[in-house]
PDB file of N, CA and C in Angstrom:
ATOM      1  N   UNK A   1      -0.448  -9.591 -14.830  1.00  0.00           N
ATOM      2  CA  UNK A   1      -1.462  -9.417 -13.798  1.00  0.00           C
ATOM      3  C   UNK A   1      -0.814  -9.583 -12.436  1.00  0.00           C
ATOM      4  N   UNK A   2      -1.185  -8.770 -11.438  1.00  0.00           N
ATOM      5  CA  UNK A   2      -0.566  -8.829 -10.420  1.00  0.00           C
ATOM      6  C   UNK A   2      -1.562  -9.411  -9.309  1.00  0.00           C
ATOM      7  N   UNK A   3      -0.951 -10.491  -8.543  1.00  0.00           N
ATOM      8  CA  UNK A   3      -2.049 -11.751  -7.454  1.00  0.00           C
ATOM      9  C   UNK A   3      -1.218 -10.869  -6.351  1.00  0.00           C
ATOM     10  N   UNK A   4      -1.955 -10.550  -5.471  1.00  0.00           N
ATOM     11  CA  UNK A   4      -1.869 -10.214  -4.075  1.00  0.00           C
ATOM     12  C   UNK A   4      -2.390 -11.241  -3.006  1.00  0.00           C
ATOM     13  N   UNK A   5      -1.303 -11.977  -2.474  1.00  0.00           N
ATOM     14  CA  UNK A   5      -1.756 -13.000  -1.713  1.00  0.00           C
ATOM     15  C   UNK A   5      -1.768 -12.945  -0.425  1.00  0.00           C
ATOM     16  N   UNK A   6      -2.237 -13.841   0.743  1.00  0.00           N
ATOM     17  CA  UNK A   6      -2.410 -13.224   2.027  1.00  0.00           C
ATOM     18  C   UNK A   6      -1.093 -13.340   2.637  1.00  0.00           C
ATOM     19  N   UNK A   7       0.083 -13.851   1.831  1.00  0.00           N
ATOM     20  CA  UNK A   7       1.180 -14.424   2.701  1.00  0.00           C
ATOM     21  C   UNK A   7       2.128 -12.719   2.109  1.00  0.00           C
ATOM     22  N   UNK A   8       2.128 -12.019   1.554  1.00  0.00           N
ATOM     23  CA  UNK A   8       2.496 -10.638   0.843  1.00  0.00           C
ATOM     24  C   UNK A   8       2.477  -9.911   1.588  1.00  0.00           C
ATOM     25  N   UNK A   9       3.627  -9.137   2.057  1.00  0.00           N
ATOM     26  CA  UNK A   9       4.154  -7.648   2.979  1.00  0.00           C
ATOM     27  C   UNK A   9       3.362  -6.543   2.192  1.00  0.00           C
ATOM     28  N   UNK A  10       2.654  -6.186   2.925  1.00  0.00           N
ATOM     29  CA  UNK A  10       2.221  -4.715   2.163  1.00  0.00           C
ATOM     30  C   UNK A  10       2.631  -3.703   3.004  1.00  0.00           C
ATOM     31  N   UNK A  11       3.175  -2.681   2.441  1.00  0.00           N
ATOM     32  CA  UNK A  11       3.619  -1.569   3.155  1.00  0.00           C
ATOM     33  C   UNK A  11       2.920   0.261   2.877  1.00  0.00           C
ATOM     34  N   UNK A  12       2.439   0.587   3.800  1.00  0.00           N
ATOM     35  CA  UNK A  12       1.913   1.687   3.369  1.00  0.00           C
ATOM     36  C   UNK A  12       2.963   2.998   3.612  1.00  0.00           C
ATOM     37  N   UNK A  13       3.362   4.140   2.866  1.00  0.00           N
ATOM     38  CA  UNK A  13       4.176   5.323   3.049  1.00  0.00           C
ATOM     39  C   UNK A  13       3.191   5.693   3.932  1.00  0.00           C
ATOM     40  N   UNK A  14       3.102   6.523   4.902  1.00  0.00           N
ATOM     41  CA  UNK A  14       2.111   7.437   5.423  1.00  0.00           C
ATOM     42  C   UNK A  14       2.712   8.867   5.577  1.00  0.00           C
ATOM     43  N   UNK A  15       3.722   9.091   4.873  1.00  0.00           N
ATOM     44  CA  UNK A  15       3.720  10.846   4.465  1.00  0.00           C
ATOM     45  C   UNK A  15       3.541  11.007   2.884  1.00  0.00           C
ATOM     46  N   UNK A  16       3.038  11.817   1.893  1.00  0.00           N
ATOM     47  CA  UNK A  16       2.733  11.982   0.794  1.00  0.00           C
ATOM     48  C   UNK A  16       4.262  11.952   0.034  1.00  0.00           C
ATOM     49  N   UNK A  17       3.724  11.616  -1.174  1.00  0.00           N
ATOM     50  CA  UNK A  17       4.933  11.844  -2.166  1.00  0.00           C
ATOM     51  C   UNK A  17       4.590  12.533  -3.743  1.00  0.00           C
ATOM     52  N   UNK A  18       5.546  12.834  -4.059  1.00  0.00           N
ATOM     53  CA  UNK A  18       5.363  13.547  -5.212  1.00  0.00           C
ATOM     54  C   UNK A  18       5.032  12.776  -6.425  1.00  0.00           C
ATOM     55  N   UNK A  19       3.776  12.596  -7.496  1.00  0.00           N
ATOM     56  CA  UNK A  19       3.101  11.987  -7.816  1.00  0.00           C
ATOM     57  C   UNK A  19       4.300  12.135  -8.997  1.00  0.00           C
ATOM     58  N   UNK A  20       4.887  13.234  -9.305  1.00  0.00           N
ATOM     59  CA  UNK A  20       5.713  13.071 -11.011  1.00  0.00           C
ATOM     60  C   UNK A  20       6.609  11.975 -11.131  1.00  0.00           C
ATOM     61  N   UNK A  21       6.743  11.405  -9.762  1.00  0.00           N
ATOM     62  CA  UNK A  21       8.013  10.184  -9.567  1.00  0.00           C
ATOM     63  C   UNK A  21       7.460   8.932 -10.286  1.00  0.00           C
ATOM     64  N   UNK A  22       8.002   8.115 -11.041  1.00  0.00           N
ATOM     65  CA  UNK A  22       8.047   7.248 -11.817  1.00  0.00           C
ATOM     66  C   UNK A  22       8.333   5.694 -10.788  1.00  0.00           C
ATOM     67  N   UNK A  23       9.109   5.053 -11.488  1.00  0.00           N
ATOM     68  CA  UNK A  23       8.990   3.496 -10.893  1.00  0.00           C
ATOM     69  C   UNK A  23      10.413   3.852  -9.981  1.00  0.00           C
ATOM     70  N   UNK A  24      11.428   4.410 -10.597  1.00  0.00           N
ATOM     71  CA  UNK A  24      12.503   4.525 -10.161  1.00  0.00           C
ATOM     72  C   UNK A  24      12.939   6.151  -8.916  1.00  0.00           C
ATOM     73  N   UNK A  25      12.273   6.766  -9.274  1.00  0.00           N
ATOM     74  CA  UNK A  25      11.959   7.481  -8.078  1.00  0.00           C
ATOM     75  C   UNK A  25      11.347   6.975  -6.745  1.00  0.00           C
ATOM     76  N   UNK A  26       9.929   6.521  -6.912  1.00  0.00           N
ATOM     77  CA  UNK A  26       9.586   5.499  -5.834  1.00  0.00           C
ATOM     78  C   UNK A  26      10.472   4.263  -5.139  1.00  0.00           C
ATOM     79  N   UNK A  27      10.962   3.949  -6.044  1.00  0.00           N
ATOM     80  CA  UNK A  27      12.039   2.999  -5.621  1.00  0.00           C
ATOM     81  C   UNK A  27      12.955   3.507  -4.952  1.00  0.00           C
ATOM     82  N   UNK A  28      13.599   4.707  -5.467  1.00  0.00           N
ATOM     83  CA  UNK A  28      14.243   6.061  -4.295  1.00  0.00           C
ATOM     84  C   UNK A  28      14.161   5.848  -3.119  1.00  0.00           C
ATOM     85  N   UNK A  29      12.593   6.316  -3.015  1.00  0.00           N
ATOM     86  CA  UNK A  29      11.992   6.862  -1.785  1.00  0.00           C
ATOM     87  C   UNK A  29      11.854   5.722  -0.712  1.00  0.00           C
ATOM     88  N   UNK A  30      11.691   4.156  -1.397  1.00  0.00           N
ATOM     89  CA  UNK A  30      11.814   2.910  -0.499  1.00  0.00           C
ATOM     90  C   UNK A  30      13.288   2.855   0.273  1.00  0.00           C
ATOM     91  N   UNK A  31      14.041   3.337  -1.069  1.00  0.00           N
ATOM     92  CA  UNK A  31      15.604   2.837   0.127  1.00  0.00           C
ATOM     93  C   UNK A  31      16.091   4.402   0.768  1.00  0.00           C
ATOM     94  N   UNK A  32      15.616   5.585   0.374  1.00  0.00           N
ATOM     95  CA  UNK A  32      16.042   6.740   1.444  1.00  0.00           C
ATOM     96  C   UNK A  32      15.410   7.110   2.507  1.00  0.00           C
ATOM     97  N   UNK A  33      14.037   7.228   2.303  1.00  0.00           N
ATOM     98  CA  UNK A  33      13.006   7.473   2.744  1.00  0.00           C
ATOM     99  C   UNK A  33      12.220   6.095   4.352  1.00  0.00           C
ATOM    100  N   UNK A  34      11.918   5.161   3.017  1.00  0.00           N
ATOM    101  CA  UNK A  34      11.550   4.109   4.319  1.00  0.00           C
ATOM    102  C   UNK A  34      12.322   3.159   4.438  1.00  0.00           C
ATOM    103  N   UNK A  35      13.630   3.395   4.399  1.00  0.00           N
ATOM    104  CA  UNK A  35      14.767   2.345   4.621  1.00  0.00           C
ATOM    105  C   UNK A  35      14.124   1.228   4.804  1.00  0.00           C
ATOM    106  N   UNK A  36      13.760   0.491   2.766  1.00  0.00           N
ATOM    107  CA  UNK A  36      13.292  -0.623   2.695  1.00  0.00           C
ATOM    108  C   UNK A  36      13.999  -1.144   1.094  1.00  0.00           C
ATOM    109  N   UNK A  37      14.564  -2.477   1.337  1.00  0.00           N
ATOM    110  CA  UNK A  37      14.594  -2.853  -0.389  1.00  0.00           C
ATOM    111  C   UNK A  37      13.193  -2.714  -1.231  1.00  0.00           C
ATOM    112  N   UNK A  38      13.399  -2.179  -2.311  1.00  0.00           N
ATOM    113  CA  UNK A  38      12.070  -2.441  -3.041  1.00  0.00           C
ATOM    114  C   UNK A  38      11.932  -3.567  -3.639  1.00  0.00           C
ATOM    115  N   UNK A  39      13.356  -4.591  -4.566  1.00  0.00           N
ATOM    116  CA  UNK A  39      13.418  -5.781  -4.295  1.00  0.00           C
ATOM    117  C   UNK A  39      13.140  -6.823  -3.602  1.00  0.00           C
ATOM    118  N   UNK A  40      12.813  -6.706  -2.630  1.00  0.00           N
ATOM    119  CA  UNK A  40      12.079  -7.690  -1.799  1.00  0.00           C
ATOM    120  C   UNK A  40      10.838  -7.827  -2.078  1.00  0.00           C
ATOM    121  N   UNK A  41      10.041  -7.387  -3.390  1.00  0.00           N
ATOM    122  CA  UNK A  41       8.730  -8.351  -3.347  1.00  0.00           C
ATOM    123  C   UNK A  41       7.523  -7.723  -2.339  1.00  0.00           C
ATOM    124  N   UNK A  42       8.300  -6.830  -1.751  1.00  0.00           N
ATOM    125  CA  UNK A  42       7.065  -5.992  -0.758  1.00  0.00           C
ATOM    126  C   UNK A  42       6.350  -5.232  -1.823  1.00  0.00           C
ATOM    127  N   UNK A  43       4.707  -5.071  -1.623  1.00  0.00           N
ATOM    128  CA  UNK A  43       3.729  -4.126  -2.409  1.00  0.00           C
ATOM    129  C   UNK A  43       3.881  -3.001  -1.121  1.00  0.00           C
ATOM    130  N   UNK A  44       4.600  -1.980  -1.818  1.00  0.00           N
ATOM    131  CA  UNK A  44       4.036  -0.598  -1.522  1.00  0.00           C
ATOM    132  C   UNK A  44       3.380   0.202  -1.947  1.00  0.00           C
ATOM    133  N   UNK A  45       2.522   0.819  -1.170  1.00  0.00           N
ATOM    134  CA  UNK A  45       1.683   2.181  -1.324  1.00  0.00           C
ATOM    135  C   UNK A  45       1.934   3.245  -1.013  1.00  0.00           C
ATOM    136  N   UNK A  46       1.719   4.193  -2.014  1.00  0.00           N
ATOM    137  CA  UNK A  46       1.753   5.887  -1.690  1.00  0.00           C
ATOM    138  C   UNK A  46       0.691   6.463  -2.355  1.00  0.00           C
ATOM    139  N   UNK A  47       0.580   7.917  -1.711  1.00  0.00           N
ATOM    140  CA  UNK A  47      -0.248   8.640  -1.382  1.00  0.00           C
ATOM    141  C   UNK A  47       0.145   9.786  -1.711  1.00  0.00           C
ATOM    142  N   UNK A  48      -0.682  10.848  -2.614  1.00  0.00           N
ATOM    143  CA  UNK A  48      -0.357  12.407  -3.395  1.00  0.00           C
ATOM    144  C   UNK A  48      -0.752  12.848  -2.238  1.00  0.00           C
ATOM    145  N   UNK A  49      -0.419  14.440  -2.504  1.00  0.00           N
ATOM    146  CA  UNK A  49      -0.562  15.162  -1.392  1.00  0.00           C
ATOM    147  C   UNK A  49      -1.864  15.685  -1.091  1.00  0.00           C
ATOM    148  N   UNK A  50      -2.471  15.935  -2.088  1.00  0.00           N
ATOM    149  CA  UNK A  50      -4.421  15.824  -2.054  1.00  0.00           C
ATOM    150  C   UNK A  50      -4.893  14.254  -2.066  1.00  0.00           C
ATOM    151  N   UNK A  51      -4.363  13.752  -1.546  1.00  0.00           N
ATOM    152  CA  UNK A  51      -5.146  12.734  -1.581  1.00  0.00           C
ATOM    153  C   UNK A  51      -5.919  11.712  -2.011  1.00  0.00           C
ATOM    154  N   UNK A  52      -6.242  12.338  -3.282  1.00  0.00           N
ATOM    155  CA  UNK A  52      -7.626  12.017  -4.277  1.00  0.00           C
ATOM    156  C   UNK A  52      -6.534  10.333  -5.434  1.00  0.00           C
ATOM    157  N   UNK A  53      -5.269  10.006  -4.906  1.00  0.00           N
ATOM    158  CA  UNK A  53      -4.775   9.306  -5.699  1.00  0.00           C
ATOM    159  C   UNK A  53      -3.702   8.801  -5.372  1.00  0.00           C
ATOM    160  N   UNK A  54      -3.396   6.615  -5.337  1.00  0.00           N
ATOM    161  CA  UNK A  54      -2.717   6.100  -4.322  1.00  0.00           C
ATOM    162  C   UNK A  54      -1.494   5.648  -6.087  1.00  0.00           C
ATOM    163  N   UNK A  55      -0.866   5.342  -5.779  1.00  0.00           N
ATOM    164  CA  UNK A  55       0.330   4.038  -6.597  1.00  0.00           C
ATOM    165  C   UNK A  55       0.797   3.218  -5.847  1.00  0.00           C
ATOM    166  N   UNK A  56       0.711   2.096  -6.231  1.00  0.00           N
ATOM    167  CA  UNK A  56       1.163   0.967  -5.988  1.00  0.00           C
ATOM    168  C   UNK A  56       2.709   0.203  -6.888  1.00  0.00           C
ATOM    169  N   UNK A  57       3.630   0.289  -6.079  1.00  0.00           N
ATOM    170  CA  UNK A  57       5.068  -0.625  -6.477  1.00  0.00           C
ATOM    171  C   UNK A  57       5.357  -1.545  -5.646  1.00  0.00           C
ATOM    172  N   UNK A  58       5.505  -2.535  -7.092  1.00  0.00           N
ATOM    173  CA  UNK A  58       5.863  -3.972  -6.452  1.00  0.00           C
ATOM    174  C   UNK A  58       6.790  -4.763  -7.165  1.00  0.00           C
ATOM    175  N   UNK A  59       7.760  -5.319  -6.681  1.00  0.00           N
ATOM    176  CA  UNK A  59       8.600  -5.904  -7.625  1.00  0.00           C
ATOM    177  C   UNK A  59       8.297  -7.819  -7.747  1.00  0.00           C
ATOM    178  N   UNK A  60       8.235  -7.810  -8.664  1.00  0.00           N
ATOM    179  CA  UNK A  60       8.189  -9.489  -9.106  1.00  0.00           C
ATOM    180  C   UNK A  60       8.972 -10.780  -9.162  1.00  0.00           C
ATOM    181  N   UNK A  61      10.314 -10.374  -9.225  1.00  0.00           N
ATOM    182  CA  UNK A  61      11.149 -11.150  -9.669  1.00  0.00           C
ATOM    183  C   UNK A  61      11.622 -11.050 -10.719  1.00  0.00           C
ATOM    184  N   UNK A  62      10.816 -10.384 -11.888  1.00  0.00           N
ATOM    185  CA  UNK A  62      11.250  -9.972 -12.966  1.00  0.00           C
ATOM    186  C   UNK A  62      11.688  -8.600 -13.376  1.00  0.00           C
ATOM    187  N   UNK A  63      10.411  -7.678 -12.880  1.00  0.00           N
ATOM    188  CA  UNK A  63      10.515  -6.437 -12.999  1.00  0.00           C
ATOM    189  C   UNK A  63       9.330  -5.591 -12.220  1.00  0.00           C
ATOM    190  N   UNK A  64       9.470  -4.683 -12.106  1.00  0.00           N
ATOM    191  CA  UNK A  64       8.597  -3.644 -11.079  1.00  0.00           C
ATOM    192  C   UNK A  64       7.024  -3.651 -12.022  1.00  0.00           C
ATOM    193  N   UNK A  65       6.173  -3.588 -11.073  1.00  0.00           N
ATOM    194  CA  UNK A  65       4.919  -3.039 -11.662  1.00  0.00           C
ATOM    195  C   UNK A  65       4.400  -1.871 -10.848  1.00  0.00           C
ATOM    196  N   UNK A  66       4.362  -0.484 -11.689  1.00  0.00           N
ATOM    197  CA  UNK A  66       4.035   0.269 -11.028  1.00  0.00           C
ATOM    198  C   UNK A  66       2.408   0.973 -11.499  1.00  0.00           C
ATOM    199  N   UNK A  67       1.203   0.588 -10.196  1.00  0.00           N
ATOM    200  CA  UNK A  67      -0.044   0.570 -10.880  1.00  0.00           C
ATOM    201  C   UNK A  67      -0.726   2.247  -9.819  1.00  0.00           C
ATOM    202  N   UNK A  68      -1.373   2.952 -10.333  1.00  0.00           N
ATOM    203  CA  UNK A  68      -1.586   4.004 -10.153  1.00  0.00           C
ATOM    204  C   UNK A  68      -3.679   4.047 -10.178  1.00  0.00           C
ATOM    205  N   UNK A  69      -4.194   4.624  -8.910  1.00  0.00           N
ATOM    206  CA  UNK A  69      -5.608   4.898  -8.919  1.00  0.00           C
ATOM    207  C   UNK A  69      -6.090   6.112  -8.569  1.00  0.00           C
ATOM    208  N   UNK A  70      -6.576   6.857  -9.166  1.00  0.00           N
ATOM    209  CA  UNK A  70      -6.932   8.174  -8.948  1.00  0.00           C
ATOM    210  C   UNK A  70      -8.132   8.459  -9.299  1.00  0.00           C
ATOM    211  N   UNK A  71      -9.146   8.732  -7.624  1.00  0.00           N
ATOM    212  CA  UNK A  71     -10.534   9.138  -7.582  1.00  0.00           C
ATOM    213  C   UNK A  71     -11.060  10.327  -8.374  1.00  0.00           C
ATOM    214  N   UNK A  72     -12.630   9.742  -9.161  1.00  0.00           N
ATOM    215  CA  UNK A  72     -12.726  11.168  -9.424  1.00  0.00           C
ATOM    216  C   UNK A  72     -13.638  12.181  -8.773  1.00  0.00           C
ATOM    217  N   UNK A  73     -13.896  11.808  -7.275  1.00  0.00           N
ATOM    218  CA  UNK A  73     -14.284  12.492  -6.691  1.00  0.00           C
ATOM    219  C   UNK A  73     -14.078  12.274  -5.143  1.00  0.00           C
ATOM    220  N   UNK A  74     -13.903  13.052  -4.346  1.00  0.00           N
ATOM    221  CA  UNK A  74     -13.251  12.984  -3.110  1.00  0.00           C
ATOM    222  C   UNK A  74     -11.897  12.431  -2.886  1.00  0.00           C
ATOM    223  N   UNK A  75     -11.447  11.978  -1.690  1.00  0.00           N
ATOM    224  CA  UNK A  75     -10.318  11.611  -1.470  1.00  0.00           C
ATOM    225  C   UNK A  75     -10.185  10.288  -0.551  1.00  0.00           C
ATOM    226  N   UNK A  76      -8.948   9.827  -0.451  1.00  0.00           N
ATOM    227  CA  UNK A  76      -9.025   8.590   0.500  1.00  0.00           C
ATOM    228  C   UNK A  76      -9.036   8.673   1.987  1.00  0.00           C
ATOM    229  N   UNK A  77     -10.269   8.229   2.551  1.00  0.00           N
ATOM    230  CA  UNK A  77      -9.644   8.506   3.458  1.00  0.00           C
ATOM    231  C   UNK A  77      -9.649   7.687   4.858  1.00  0.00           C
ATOM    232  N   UNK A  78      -9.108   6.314   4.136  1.00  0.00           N
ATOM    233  CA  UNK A  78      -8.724   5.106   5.092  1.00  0.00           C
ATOM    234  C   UNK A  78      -7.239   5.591   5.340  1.00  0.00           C
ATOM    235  N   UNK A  79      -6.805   6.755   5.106  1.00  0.00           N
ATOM    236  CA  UNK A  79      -4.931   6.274   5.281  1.00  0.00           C
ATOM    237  C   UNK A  79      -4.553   6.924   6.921  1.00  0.00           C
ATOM    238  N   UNK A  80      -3.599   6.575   6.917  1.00  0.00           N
ATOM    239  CA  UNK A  80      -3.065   6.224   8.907  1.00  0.00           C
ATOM    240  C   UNK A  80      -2.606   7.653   9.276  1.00  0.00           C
ATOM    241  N   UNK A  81      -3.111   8.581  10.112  1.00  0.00           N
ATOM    242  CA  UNK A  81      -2.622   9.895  10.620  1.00  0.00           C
ATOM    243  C   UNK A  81      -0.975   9.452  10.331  1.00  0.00           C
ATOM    244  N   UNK A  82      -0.107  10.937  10.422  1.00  0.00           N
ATOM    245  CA  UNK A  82       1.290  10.961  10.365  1.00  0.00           C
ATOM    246  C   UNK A  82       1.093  10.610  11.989  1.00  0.00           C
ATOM    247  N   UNK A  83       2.705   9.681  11.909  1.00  0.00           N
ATOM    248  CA  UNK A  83       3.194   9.882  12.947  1.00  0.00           C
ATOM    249  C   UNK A  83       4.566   9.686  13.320  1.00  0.00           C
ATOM    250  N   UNK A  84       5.350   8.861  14.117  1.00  0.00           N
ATOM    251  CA  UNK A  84       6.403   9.074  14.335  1.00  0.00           C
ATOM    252  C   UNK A  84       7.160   7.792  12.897  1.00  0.00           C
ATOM    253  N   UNK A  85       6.239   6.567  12.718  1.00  0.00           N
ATOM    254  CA  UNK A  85       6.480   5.763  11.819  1.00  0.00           C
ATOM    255  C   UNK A  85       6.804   6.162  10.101  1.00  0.00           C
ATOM    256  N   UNK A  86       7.458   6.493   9.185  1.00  0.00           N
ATOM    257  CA  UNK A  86       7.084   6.400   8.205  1.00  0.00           C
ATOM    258  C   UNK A  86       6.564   5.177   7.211  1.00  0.00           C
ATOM    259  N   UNK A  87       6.348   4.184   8.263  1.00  0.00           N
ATOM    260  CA  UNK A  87       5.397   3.232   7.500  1.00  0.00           C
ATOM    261  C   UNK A  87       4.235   2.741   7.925  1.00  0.00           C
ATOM    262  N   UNK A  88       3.576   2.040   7.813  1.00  0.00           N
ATOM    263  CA  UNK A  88       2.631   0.995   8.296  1.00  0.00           C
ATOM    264  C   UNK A  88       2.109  -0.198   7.477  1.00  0.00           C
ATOM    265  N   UNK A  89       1.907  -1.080   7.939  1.00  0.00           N
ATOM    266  CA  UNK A  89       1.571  -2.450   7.473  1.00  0.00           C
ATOM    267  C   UNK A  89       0.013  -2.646   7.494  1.00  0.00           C
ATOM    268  N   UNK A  90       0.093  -3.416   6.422  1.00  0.00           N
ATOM    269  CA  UNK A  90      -1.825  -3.475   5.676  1.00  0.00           C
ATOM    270  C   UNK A  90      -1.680  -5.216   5.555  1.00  0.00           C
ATOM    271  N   UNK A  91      -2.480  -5.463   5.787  1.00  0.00           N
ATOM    272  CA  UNK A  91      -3.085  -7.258   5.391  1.00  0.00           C
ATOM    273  C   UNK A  91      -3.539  -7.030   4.173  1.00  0.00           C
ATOM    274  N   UNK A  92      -3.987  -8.108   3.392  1.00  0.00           N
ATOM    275  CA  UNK A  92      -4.740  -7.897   2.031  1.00  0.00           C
ATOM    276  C   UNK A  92      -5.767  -7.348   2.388  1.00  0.00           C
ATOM    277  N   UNK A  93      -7.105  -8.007   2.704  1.00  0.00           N
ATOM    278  CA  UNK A  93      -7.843  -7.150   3.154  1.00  0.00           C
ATOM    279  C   UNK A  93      -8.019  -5.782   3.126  1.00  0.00           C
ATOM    280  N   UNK A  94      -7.011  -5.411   4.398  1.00  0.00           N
ATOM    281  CA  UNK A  94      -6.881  -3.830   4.516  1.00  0.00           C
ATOM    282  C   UNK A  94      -6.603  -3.152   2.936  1.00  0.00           C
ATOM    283  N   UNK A  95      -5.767  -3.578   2.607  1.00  0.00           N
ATOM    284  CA  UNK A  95      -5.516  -3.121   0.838  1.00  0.00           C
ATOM    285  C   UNK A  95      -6.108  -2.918  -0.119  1.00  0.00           C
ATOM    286  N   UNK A  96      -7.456  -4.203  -0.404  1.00  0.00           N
ATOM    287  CA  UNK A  96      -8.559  -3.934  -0.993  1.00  0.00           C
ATOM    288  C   UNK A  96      -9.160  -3.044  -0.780  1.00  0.00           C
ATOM    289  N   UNK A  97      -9.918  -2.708   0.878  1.00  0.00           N
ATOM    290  CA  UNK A  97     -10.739  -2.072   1.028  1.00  0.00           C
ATOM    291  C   UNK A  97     -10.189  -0.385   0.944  1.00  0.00           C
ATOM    292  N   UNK A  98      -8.924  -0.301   1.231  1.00  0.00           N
ATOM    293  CA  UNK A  98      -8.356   1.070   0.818  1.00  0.00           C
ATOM    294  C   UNK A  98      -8.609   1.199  -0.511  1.00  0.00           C
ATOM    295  N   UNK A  99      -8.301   0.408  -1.745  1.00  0.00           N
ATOM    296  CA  UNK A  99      -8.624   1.010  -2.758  1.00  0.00           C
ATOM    297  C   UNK A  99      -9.947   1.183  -3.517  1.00  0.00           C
ATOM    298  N   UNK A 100     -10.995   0.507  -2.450  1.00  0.00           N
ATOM    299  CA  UNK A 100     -12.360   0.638  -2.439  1.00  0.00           C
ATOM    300  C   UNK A 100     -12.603   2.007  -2.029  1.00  0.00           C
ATOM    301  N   UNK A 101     -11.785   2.620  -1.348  1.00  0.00           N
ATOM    302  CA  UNK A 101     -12.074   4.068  -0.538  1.00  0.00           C
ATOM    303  C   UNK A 101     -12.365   3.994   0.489  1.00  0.00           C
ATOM    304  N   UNK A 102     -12.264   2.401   1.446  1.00  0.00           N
ATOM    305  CA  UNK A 102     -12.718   1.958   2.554  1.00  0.00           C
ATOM    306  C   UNK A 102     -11.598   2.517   3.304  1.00  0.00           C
ATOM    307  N   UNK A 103     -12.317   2.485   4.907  1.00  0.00           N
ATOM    308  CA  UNK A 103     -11.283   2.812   5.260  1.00  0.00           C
ATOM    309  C   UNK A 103     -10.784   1.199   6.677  1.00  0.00           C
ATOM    310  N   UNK A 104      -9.836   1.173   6.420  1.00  0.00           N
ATOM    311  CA  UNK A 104      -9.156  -0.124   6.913  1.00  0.00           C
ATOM    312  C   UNK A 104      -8.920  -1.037   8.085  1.00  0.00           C
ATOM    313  N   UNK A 105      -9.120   0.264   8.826  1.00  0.00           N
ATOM    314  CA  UNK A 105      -8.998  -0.517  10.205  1.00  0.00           C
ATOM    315  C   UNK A 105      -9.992  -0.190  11.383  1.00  0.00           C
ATOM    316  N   UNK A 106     -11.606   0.087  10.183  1.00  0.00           N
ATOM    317  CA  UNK A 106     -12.975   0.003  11.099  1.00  0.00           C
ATOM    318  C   UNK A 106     -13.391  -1.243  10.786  1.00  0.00           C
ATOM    319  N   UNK A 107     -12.897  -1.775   9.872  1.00  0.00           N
ATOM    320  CA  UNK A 107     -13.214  -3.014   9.344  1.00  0.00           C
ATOM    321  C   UNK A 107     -12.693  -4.116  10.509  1.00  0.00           C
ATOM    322  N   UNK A 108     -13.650  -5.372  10.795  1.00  0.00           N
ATOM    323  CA  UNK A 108     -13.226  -6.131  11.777  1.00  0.00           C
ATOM    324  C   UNK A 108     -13.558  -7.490  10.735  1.00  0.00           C
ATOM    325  N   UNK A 109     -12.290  -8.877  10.818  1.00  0.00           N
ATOM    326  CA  UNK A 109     -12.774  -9.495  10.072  1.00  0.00           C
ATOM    327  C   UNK A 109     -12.123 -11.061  10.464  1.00  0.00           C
ATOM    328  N   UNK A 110     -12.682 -12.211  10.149  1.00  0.00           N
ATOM    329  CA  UNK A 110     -12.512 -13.301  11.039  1.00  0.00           C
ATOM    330  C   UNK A 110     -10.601 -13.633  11.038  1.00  0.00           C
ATOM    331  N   UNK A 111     -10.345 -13.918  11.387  1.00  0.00           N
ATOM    332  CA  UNK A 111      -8.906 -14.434  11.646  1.00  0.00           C
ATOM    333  C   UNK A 111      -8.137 -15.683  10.467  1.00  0.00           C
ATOM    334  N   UNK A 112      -7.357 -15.223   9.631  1.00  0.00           N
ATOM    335  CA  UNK A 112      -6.759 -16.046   8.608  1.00  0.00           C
ATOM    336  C   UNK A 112      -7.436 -17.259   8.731  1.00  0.00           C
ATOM    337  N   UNK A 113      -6.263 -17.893   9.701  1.00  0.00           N
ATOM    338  CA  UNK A 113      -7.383 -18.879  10.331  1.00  0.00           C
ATOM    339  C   UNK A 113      -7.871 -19.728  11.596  1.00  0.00           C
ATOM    340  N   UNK A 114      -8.885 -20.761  11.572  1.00  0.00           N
ATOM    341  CA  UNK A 114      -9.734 -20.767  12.706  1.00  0.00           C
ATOM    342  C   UNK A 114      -9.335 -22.428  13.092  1.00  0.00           C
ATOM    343  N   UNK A 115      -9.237 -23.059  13.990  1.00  0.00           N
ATOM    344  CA  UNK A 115      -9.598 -24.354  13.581  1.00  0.00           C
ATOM    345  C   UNK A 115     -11.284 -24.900  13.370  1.00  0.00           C
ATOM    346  N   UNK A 116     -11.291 -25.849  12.502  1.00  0.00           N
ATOM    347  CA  UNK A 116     -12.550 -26.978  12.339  1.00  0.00           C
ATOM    348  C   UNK A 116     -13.333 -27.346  13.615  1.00  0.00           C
ATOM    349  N   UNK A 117     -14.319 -26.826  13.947  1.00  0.00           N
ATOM    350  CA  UNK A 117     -15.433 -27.589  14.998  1.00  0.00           C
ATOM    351  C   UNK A 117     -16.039 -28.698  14.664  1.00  0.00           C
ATOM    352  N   UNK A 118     -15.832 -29.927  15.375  1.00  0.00           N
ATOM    353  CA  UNK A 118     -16.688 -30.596  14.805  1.00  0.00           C
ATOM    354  C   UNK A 118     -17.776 -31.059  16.026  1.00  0.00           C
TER     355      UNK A 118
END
């Protein structure tokens, strides 16, 4: 089972990738593509080229988990216009609600944390 905690790098691709790629292709695309270790424990996300379906790779310490969601109707469409970045960074939060089909950053939400009023 994979715990996504608030202290966890999440990284989003924001150009599409080719869905036939496996754990080790994606892993590819982390060190050519978004000049990133995939070893490091970062959860990344990608995105097919219709849209309609994200994967998620993450490495553990032990071994990669590579988890895959594909809508069966419409498409996602919380993900970040292209731009000059090929990445962007998601909080948990933001992560959930992407794979809710939410989209991420209309969402406004209280601050990790606050101090105690008394």
């Amino acid at each position: 089972m994979i715990q996504v905690t608030p202290q966890m790098r999440i990284l989003l691709a924001v150009t599409p990738v080719d869905f036939r790629k496996g754990i080790d292709g994606l892993a590819a695309v982390c060190r050519q593509v978004l000049r990133t270790d995939p070893f490091t424990g970062y959860v990344f996300i990608f995105r097919n080229k219709r849209g309609n379906a994200i994967k998620v790779l993450m490495y553990d310490g032990q071994g990669f988990w590579l988890c895959q969601k594909r809508l069966s109707k419409g498409r996602f469409t919380g993900w970040p216009n292209k731009t000059d970045a090929a990445l962007s960074s998601l909080a948990v939060h933001e992560l959930q609600l992407l794979i809710w089909n939410g989209h991420p950053k209309n969402v406004h939400v209280a601050p990790l944390w606050r101090p105690i009023k008394k």
